[in-house]
PDB file of N, CA and C in Angstrom:
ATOM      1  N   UNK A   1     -13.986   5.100  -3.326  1.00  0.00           N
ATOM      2  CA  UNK A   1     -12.548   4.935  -3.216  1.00  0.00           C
ATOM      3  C   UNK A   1     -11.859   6.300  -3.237  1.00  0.00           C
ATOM      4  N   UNK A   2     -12.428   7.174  -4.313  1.00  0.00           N
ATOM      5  CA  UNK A   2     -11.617   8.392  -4.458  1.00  0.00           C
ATOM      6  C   UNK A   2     -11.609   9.484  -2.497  1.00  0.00           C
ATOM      7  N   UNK A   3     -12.962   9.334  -2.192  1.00  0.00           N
ATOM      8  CA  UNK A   3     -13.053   9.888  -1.104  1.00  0.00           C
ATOM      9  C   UNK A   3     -12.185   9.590  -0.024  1.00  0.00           C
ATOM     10  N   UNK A   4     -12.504   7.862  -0.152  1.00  0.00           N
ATOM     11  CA  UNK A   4     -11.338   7.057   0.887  1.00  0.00           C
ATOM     12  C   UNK A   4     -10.086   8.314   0.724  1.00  0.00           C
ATOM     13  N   UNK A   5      -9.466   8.307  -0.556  1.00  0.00           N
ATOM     14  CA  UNK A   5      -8.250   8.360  -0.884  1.00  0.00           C
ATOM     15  C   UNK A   5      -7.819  10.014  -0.321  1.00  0.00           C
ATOM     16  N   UNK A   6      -9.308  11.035  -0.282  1.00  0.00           N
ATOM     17  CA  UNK A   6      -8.973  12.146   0.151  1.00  0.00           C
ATOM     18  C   UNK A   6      -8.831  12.354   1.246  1.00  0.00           C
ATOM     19  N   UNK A   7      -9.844  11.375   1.788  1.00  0.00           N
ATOM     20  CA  UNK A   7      -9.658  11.674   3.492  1.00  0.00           C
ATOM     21  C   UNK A   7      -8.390  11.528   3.916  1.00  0.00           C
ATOM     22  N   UNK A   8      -7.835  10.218   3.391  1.00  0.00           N
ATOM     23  CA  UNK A   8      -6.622   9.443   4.117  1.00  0.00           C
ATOM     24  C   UNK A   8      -5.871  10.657   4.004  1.00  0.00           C
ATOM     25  N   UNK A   9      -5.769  11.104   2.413  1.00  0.00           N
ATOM     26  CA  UNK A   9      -4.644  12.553   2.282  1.00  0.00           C
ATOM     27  C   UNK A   9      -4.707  13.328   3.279  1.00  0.00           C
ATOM     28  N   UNK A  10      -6.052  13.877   3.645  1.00  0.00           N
ATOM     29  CA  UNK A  10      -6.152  15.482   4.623  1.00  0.00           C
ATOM     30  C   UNK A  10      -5.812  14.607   5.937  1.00  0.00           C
ATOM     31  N   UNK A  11      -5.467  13.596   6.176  1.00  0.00           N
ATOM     32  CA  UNK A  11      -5.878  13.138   7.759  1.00  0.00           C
ATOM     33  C   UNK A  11      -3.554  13.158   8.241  1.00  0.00           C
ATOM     34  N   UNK A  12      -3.170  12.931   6.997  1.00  0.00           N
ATOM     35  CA  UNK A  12      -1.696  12.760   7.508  1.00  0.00           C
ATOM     36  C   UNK A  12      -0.960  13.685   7.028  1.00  0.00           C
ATOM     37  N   UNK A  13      -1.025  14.675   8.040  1.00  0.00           N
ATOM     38  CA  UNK A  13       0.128  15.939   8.004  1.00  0.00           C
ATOM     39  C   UNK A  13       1.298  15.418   8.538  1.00  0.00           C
ATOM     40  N   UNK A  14       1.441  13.932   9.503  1.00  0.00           N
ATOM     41  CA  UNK A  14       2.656  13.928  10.079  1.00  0.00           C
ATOM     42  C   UNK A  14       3.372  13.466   9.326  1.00  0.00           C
ATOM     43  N   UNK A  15       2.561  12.635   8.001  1.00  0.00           N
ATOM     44  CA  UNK A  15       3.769  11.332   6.848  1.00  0.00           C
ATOM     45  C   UNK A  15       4.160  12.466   5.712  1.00  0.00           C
ATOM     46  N   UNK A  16       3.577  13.817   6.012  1.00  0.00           N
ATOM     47  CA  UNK A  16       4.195  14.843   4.712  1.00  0.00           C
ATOM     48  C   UNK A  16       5.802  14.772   5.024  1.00  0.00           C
ATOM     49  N   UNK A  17       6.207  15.201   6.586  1.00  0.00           N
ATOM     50  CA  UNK A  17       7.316  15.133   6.755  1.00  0.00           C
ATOM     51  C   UNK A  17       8.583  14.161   6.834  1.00  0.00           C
ATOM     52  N   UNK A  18       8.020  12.890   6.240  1.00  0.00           N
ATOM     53  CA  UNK A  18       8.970  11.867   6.338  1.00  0.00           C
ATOM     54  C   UNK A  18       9.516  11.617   4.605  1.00  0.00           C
ATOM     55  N   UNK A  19      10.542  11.079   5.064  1.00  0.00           N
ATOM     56  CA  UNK A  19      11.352  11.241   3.510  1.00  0.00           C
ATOM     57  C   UNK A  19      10.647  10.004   2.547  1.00  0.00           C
ATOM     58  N   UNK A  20      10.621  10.838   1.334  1.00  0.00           N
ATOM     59  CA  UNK A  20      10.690  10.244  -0.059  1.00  0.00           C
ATOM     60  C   UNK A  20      10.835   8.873   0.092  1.00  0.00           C
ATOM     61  N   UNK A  21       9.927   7.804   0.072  1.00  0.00           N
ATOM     62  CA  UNK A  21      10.255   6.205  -0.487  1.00  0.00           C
ATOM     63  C   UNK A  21      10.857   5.861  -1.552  1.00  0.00           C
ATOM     64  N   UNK A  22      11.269   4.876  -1.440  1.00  0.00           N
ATOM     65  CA  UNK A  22      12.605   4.148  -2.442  1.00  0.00           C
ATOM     66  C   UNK A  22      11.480   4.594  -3.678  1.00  0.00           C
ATOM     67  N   UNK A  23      11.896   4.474  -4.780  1.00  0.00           N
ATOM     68  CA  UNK A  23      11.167   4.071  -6.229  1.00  0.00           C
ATOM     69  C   UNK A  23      10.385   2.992  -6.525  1.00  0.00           C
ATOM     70  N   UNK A  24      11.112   1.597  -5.837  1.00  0.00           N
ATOM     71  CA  UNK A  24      10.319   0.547  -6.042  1.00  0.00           C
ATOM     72  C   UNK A  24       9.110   0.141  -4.985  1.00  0.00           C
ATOM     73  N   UNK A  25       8.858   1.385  -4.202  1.00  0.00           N
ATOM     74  CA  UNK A  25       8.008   1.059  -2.974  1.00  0.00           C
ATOM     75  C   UNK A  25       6.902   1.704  -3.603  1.00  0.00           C
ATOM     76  N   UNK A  26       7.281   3.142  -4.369  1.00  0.00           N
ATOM     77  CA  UNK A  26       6.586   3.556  -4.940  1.00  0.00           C
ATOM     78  C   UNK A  26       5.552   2.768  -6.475  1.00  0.00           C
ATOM     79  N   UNK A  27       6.608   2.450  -7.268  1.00  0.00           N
ATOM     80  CA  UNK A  27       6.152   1.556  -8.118  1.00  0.00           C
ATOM     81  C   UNK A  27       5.196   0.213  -7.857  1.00  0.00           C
ATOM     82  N   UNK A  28       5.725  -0.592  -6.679  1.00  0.00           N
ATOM     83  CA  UNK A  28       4.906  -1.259  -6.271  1.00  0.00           C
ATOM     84  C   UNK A  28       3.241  -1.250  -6.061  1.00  0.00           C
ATOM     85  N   UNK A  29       3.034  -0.494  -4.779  1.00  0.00           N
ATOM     86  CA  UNK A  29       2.375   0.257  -4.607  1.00  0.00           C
ATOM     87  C   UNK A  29       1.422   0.098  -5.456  1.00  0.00           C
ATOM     88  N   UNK A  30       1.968   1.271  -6.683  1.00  0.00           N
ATOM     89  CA  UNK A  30       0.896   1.760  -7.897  1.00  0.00           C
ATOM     90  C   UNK A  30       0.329   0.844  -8.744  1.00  0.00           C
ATOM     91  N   UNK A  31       1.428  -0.352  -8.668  1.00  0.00           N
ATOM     92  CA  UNK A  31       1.403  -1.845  -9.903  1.00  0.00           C
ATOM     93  C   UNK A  31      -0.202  -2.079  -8.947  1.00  0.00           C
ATOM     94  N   UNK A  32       0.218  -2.119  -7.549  1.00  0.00           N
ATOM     95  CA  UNK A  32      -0.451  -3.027  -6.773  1.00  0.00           C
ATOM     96  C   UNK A  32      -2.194  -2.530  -6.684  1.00  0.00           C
ATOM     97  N   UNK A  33      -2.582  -1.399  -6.780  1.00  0.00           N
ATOM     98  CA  UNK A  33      -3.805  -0.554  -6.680  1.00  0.00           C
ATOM     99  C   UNK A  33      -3.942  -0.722  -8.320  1.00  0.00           C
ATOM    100  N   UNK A  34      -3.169  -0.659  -8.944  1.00  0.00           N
ATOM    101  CA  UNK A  34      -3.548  -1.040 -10.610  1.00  0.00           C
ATOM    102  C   UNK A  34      -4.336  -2.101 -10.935  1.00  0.00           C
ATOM    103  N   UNK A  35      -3.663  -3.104 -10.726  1.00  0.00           N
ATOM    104  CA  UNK A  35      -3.756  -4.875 -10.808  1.00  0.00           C
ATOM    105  C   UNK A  35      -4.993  -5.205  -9.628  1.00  0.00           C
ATOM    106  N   UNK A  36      -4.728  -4.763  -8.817  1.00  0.00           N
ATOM    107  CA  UNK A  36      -6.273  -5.310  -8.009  1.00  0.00           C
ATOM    108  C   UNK A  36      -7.515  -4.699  -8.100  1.00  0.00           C
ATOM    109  N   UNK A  37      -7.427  -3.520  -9.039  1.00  0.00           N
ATOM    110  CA  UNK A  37      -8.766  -3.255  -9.446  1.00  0.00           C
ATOM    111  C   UNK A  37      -9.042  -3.969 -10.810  1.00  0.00           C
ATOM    112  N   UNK A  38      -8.126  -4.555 -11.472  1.00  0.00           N
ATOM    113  CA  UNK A  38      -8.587  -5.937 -12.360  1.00  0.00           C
ATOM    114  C   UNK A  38      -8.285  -7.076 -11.982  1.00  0.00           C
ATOM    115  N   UNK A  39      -8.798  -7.114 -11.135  1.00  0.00           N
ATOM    116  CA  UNK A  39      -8.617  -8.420 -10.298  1.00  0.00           C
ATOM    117  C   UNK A  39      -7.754  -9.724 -10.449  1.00  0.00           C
ATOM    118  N   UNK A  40      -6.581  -9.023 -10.106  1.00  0.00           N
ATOM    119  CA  UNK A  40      -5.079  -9.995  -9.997  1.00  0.00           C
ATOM    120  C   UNK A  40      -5.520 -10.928  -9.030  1.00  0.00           C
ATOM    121  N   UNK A  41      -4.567 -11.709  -9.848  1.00  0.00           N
ATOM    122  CA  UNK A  41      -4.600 -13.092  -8.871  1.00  0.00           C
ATOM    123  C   UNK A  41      -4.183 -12.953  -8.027  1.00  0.00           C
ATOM    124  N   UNK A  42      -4.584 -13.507  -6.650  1.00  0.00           N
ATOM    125  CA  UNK A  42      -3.805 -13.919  -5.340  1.00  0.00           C
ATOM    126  C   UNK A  42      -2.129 -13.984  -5.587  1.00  0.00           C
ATOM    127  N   UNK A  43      -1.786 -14.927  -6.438  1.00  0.00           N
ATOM    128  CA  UNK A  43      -0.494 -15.024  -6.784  1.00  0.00           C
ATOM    129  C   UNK A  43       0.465 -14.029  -6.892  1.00  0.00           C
ATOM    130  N   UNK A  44      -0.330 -13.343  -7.678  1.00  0.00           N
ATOM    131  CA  UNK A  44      -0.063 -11.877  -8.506  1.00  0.00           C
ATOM    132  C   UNK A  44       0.542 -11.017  -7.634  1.00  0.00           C
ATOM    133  N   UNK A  45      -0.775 -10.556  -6.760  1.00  0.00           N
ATOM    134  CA  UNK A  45      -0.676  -9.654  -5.524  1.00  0.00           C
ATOM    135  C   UNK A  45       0.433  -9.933  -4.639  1.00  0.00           C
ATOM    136  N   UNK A  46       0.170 -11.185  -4.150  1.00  0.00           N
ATOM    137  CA  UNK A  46       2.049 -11.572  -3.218  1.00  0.00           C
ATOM    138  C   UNK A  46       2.823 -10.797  -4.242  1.00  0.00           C
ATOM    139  N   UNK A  47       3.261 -11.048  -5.497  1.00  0.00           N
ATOM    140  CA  UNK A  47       4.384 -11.099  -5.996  1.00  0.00           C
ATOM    141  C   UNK A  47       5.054  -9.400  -5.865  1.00  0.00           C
ATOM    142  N   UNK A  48       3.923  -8.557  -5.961  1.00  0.00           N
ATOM    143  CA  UNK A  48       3.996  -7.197  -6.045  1.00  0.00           C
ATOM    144  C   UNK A  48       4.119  -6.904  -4.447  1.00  0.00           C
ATOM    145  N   UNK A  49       3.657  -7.646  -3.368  1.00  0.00           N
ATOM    146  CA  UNK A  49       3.507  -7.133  -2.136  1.00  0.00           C
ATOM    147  C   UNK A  49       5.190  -7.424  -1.476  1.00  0.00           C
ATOM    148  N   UNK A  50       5.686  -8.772  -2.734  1.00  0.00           N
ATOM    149  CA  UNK A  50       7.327  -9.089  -2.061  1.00  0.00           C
ATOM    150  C   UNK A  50       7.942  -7.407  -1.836  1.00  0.00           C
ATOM    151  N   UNK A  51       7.694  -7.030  -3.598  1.00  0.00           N
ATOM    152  CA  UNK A  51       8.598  -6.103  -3.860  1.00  0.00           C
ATOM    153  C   UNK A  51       8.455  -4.441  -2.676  1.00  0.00           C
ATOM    154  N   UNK A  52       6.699  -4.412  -2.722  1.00  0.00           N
ATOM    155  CA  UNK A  52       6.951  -3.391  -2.122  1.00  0.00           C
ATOM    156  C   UNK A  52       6.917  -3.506  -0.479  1.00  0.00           C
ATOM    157  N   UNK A  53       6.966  -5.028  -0.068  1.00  0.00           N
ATOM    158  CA  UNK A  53       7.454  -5.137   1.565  1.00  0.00           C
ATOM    159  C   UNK A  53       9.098  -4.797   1.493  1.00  0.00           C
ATOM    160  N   UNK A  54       9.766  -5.138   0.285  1.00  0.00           N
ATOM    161  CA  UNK A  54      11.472  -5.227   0.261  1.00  0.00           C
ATOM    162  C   UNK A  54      12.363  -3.550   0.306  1.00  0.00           C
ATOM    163  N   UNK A  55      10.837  -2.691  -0.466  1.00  0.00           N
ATOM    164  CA  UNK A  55      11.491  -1.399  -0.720  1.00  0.00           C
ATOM    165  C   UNK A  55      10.466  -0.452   0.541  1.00  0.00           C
ATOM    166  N   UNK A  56      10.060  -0.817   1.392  1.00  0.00           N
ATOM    167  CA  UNK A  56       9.009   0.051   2.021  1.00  0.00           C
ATOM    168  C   UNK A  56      10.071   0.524   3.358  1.00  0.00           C
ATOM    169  N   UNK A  57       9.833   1.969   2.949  1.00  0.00           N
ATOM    170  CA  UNK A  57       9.967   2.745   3.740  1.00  0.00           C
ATOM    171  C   UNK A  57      10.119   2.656   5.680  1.00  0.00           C
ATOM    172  N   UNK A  58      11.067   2.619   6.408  1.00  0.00           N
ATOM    173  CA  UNK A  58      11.032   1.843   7.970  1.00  0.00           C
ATOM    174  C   UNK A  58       9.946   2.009   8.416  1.00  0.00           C
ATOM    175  N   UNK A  59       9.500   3.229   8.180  1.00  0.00           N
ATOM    176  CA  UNK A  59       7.903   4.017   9.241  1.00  0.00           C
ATOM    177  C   UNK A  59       7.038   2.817   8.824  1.00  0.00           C
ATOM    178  N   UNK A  60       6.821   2.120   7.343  1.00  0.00           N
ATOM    179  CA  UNK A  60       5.629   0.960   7.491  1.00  0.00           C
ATOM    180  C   UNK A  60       6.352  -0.245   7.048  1.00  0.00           C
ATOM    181  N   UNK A  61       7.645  -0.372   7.375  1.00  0.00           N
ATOM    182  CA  UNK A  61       7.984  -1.693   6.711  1.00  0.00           C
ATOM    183  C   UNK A  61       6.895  -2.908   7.385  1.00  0.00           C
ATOM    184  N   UNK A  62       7.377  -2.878   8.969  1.00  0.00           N
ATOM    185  CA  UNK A  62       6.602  -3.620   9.965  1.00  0.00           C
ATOM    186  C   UNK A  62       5.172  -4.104   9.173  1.00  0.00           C
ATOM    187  N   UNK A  63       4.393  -3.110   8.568  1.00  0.00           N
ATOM    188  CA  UNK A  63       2.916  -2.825   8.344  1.00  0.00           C
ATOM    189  C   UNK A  63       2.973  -3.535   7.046  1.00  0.00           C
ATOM    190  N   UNK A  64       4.183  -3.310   6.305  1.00  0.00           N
ATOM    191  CA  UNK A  64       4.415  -4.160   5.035  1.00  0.00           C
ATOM    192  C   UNK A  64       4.333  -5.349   4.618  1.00  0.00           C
ATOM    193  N   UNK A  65       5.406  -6.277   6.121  1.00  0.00           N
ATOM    194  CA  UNK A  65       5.549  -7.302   6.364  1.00  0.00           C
ATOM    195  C   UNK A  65       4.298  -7.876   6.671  1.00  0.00           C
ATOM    196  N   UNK A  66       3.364  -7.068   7.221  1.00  0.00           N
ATOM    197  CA  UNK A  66       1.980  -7.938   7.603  1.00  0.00           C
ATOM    198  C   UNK A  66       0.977  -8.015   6.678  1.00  0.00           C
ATOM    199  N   UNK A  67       0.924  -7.068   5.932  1.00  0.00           N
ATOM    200  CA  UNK A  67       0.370  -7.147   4.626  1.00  0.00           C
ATOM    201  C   UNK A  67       0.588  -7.915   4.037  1.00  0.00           C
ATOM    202  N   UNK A  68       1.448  -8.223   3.670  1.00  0.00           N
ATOM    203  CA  UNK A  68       2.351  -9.498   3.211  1.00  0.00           C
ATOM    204  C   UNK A  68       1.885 -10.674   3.375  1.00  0.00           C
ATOM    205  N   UNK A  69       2.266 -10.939   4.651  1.00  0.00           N
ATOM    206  CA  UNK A  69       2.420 -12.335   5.496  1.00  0.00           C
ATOM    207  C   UNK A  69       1.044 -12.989   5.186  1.00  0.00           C
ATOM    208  N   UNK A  70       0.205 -11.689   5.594  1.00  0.00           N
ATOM    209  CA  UNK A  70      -1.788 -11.517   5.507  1.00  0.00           C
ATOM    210  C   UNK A  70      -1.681 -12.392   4.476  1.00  0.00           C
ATOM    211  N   UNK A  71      -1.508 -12.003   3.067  1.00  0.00           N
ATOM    212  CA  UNK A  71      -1.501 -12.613   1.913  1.00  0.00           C
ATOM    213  C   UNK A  71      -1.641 -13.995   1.950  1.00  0.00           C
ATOM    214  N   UNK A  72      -0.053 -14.355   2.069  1.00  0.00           N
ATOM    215  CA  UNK A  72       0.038 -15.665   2.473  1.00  0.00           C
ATOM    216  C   UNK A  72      -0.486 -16.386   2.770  1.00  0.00           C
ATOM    217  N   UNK A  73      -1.411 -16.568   4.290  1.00  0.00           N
ATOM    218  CA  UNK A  73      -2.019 -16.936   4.747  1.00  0.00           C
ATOM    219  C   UNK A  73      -2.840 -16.910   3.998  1.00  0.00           C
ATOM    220  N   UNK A  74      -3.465 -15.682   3.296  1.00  0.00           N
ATOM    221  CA  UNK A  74      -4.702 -16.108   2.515  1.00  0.00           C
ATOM    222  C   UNK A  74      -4.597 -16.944   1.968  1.00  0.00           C
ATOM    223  N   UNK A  75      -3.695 -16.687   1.153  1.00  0.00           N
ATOM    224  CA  UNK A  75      -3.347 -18.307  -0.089  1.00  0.00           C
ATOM    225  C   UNK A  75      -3.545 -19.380   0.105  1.00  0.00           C
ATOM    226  N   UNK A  76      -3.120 -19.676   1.702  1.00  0.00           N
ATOM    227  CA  UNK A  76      -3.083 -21.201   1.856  1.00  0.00           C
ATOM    228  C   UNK A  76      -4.308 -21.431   2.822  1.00  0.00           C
ATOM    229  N   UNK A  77      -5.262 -20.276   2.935  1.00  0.00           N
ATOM    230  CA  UNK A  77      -6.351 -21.225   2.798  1.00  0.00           C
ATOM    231  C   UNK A  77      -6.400 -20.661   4.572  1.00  0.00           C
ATOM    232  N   UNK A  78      -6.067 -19.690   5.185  1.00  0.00           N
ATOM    233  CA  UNK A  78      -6.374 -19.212   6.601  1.00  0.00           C
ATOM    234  C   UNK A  78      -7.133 -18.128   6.158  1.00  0.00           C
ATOM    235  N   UNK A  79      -8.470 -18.115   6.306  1.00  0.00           N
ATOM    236  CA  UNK A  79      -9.274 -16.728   6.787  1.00  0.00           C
ATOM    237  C   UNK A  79      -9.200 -15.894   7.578  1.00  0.00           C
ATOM    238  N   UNK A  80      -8.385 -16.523   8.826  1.00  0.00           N
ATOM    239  CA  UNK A  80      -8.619 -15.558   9.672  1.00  0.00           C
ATOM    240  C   UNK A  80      -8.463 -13.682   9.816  1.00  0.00           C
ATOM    241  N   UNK A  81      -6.900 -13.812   8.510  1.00  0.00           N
ATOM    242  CA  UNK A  81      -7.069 -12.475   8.385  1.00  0.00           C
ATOM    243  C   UNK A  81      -8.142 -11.327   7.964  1.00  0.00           C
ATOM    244  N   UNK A  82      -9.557 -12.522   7.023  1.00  0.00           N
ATOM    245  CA  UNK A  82     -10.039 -10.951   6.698  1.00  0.00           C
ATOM    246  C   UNK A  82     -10.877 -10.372   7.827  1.00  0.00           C
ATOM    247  N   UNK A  83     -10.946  -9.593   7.695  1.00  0.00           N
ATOM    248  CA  UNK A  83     -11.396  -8.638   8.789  1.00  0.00           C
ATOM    249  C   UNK A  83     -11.430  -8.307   9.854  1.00  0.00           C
ATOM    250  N   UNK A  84      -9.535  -8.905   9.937  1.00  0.00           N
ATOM    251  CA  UNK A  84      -8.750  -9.031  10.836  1.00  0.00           C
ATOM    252  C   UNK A  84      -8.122  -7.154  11.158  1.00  0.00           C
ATOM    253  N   UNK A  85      -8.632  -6.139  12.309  1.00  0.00           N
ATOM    254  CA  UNK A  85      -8.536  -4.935  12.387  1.00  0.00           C
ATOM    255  C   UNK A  85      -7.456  -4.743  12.564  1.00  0.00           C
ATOM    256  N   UNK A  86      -6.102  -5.693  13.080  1.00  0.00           N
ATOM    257  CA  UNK A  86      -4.618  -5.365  13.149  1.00  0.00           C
ATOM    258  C   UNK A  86      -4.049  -5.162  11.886  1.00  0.00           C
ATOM    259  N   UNK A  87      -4.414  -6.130  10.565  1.00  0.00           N
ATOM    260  CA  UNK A  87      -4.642  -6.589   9.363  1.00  0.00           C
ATOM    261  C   UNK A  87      -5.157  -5.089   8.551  1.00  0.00           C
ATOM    262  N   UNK A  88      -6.002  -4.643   8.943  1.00  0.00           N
ATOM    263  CA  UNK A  88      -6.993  -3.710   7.938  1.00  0.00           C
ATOM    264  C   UNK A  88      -5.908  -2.383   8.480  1.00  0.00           C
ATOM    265  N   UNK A  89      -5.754  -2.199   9.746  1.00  0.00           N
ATOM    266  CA  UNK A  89      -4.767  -1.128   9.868  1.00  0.00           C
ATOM    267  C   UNK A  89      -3.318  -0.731   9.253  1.00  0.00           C
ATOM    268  N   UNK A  90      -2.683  -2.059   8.967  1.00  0.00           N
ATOM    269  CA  UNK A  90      -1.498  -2.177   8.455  1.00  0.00           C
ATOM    270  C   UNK A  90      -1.612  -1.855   7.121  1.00  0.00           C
ATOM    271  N   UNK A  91      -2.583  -2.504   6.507  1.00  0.00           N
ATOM    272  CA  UNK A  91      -2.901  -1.789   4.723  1.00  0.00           C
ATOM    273  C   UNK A  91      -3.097  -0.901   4.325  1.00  0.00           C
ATOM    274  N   UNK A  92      -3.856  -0.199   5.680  1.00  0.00           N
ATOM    275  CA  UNK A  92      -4.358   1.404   5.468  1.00  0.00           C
ATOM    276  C   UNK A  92      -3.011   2.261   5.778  1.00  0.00           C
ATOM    277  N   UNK A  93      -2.194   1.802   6.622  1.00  0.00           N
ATOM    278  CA  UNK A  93      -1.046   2.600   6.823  1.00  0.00           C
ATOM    279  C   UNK A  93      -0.241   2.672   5.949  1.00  0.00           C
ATOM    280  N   UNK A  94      -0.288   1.657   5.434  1.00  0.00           N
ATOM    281  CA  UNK A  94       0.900   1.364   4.170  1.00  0.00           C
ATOM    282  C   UNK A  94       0.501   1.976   3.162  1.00  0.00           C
ATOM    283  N   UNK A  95      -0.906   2.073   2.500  1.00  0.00           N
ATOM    284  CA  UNK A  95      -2.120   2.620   1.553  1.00  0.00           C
ATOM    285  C   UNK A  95      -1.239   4.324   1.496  1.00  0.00           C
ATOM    286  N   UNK A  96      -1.725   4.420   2.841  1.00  0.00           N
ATOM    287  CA  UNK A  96      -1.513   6.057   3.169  1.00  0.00           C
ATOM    288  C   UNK A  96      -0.060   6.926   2.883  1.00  0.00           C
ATOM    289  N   UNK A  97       0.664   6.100   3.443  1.00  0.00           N
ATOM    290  CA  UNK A  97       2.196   6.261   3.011  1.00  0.00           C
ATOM    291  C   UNK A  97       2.726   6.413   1.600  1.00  0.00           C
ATOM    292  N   UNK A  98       2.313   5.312   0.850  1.00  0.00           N
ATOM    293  CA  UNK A  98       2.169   5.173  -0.396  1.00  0.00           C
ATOM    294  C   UNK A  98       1.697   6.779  -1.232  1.00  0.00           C
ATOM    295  N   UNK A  99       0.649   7.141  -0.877  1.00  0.00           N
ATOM    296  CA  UNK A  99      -0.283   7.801  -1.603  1.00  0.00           C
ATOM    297  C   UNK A  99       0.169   9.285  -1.206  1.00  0.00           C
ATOM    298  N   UNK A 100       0.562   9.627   0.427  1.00  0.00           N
ATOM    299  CA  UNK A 100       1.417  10.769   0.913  1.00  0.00           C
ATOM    300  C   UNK A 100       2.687  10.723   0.162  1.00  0.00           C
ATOM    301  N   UNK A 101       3.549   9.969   0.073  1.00  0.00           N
ATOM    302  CA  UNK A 101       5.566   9.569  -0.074  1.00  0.00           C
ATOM    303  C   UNK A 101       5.509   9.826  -1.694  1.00  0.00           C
ATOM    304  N   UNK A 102       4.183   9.162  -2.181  1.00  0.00           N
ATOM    305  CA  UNK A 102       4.905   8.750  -3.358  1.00  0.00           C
ATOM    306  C   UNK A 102       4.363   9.401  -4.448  1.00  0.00           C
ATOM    307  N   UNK A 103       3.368  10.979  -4.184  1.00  0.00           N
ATOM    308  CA  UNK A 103       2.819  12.102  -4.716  1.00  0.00           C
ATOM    309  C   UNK A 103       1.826  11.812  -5.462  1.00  0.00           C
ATOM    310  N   UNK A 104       0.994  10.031  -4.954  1.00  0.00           N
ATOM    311  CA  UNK A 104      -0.367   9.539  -6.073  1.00  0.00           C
ATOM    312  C   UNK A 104      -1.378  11.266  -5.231  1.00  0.00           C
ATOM    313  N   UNK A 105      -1.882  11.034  -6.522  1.00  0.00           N
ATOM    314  CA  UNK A 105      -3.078  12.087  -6.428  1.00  0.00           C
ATOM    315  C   UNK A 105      -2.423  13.697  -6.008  1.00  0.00           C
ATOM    316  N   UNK A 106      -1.131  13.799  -6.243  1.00  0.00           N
ATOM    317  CA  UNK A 106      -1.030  15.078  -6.473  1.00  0.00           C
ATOM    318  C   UNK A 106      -1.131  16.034  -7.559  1.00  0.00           C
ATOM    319  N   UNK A 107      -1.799  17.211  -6.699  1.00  0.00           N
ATOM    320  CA  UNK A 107      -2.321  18.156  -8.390  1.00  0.00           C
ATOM    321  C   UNK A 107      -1.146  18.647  -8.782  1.00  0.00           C
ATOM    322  N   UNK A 108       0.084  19.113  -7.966  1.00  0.00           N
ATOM    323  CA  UNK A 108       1.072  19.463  -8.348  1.00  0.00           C
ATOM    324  C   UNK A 108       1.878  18.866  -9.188  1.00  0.00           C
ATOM    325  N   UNK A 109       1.814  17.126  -9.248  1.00  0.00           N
ATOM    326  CA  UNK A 109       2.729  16.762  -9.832  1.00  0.00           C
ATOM    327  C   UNK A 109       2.267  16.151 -11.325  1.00  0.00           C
ATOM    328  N   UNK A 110       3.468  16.326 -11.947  1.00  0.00           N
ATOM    329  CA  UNK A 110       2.942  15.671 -12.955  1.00  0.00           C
ATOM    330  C   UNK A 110       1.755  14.644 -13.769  1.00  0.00           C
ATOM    331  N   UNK A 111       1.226  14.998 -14.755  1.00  0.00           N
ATOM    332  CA  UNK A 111      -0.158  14.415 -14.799  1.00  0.00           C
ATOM    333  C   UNK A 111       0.807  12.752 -15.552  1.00  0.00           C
ATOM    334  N   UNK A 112       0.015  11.615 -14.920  1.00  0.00           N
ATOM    335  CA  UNK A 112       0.337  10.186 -15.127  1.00  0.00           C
ATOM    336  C   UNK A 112       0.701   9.668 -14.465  1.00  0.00           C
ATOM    337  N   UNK A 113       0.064  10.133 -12.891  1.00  0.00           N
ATOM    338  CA  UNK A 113      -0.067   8.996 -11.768  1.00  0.00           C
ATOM    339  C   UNK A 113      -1.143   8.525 -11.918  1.00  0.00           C
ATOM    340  N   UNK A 114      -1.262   8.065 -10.694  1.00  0.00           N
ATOM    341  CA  UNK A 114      -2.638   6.856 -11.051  1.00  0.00           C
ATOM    342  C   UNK A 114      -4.268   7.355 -11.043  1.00  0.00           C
TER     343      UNK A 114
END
């Protein structure tokens, strides 16, 4: 995961230049990579994915909304999303944004991100 997390960093010089995400896109986000590595409920996860589809940034709202929606569907019982590559792209974009916008894993910033 950590590697995932470096690559994604070195790979987006273009999302350095886009502005700062709301707080709660940010917060989200972090709840959301928190909670699903102790394995939140399905329930759970929507509830955190409302908030950070509501505060996400325009560049991935779109990507937000599908993340989202993805969910949903899971819930009620449609598979089709997993390993659905329109699906896996939108999370990773949103992932990435998150982790660029919202300074996770920066050495510069303050220590008590995630």
């Amino acid at each position: 995961m950590v590697a995932l997390v470096v690559l994604l960093a070195a790979c987006s010089d273009s999302e350095q230049s886009l502005p700062k995400p709301k707080p709660g896109f940010c917060e989200a986000a972090q709840r959301y990579d928190h909670r699903v590595e102790r394995k939140a409920s399905i329930d759970e996860q929507i509830t955190i994915l409302e908030k950070l589809a509501r505060n996400a940034p325009e560049d991935v709202a779109a990507d937000a909304h599908l993340f989202l929606d993805s969910m949903r569907k899971l819930q009620a019982g449609d598979r089709s999303v997993v390993g659905n590559k329109k699906v896996e792209a939108a999370v990773e974009h949103v992932d990435r944004r998150a982790i660029n916008g919202c300074g996770f894993y920066d050495p510069q910033a303050d220590a008590g991100g995630i």
